[in-house]
Protein backbone atom coordinates (compact mmCIF):
# COMPACT_ATOMS: atom_id res chain seq x y z
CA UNK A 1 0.00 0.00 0.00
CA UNK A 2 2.70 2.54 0.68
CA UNK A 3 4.83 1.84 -1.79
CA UNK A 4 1.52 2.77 -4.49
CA UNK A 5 1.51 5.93 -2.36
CA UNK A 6 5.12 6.34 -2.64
CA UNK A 7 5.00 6.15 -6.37
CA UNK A 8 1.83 7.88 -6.88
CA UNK A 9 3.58 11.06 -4.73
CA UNK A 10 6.77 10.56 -7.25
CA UNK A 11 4.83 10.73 -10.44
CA UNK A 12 2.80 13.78 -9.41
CA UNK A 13 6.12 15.32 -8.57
CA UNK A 14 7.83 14.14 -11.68
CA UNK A 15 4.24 15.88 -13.67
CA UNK A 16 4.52 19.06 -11.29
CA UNK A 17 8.30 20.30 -10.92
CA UNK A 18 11.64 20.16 -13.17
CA UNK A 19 13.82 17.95 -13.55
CA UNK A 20 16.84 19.33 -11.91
CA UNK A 21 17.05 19.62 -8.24
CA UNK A 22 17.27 23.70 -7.40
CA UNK A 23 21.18 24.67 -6.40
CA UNK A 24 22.14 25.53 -2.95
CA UNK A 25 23.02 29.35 -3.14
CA UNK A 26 25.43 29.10 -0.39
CA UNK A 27 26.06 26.60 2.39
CA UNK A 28 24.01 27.97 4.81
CA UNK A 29 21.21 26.40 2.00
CA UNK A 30 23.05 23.03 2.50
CA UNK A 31 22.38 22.35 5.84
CA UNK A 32 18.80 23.38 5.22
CA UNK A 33 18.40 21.13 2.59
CA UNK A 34 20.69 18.18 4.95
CA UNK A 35 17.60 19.27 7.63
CA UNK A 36 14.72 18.66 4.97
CA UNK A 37 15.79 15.88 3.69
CA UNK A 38 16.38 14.36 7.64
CA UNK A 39 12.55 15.52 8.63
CA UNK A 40 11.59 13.52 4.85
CA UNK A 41 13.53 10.71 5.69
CA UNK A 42 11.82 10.33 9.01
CA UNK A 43 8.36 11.19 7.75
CA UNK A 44 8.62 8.45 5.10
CA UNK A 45 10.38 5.72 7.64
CA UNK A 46 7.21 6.78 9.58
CA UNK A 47 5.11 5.95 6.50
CA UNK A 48 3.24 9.18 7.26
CA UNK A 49 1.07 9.76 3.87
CA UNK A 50 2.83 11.52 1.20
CA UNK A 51 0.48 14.77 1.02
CA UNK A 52 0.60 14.81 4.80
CA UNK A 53 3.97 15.11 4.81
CA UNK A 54 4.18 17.83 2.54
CA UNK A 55 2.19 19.48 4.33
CA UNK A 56 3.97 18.96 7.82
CA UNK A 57 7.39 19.79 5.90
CA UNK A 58 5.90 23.10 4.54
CA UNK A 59 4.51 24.61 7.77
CA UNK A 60 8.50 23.37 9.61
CA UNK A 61 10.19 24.93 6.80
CA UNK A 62 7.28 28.01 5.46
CA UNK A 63 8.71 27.47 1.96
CA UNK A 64 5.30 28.49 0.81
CA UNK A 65 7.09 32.06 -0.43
CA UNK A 66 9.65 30.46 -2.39
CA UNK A 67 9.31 28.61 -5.60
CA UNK A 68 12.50 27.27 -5.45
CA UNK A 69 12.67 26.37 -1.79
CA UNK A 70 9.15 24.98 -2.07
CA UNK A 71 11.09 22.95 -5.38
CA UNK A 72 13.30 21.94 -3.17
CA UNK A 73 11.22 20.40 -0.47
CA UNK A 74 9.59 18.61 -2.90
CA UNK A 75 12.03 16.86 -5.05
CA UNK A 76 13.60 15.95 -1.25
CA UNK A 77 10.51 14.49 0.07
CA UNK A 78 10.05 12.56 -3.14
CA UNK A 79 13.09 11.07 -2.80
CA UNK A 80 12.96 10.01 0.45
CA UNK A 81 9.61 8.30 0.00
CA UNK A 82 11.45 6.75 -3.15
CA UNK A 83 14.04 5.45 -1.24
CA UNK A 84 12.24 4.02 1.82
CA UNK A 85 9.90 2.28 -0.47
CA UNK A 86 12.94 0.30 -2.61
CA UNK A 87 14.56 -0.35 1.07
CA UNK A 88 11.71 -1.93 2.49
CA UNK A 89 10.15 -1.27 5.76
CA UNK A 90 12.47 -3.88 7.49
CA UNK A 91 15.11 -2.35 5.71
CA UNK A 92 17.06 1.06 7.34
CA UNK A 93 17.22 3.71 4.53
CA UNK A 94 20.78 5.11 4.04
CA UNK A 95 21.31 8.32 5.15
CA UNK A 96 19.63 10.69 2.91
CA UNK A 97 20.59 13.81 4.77
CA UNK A 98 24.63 13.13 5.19
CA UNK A 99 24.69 12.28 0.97
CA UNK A 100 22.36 15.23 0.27
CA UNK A 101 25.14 17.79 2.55
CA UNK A 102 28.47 16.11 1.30
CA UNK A 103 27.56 16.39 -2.21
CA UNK A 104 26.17 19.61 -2.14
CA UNK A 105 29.00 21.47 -0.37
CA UNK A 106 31.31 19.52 -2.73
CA UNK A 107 29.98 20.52 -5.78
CA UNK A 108 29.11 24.12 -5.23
CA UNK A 109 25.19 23.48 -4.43
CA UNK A 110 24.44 21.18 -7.10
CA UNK A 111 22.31 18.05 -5.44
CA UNK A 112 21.10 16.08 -8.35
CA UNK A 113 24.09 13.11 -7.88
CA UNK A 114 21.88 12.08 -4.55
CA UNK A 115 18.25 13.60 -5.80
CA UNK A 116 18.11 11.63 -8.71
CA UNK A 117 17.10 14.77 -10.67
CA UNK A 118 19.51 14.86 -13.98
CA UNK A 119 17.51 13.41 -16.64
C-alpha cells in the first residue's frame, strides 16, 4: 500500500516540478536542505502519507514564499519516499541527509548526484 503511495507522490512530482534539483546558493542552503531531507527521511520511515507530509514539511520549513525552496522540499521528500519504499520497511534507509550535505558542499550546491534529478 505505501509503496503505491510512494509512487503515486513521485509521479505527481515528476508531472509538477523540473527535472533538476534547485542549487544551494550558499552553504548555509546546504544544511537546510541536509535538515529537509532528515525531517523527509523520518516522515517516510514513519510511512506518514505523502500529502501529509508535505504538508507537515511546509509549515517546519514556510517554503510556501519560495518557488524554489518549495522545489526543493519537494524533489527531497520525493526522494525520500522513493528510497524508503525500494529499502523496504524492514530495511534502514541510508542516510539521505549526510549524501544530500556532502555532495552539495562539494559541488558548489548542485544536489542532483543524490536527488536523482539529472535526466
Amino acid at each position: 500500500m505505501y509503496k503505491v503511495l510512494a509512487l503515486a507522490f513521485a509521479a505527481y512530482f515528476f508531472t509538477t516540478s523540473s527535472f533538476a534539483a534547485p542549487r544551494a546558493q550558499s552553504a548555509e542552503e546546504c544544511g537546510i536542505a541536509a535538515d529537509m531531507a532528515l525531517v523527509a527521511q523520518s516522515l517516510a520511515r514513519e510511512e506518514i502519507q505523502p500529502a501529509k507530509a508535505g504538508a507537515i514539511m511546509a509549515r517546519i520549513y514556510d517554503v510556501a514564499g519560495s518557488e524554489r525552496g518549495a522545489a526543493l522540499m519537494r524533489t527531497i521528500l520525493e526522494t525520500a519516499y522513493t528510497r524508503n519504499a525500494a529499502a523496504g520497511a524492514s530495511t534502514p534507509t541510508p542516510k539521505l541527509a549526510e549524501e544530500l550535505f556532502t555532495a552539495c558542499m562539494a559541488s558548489g550546491g548542485n544536489m542532483d548526484t543524490v536527488l536523482g534529478r539529472s535526466l
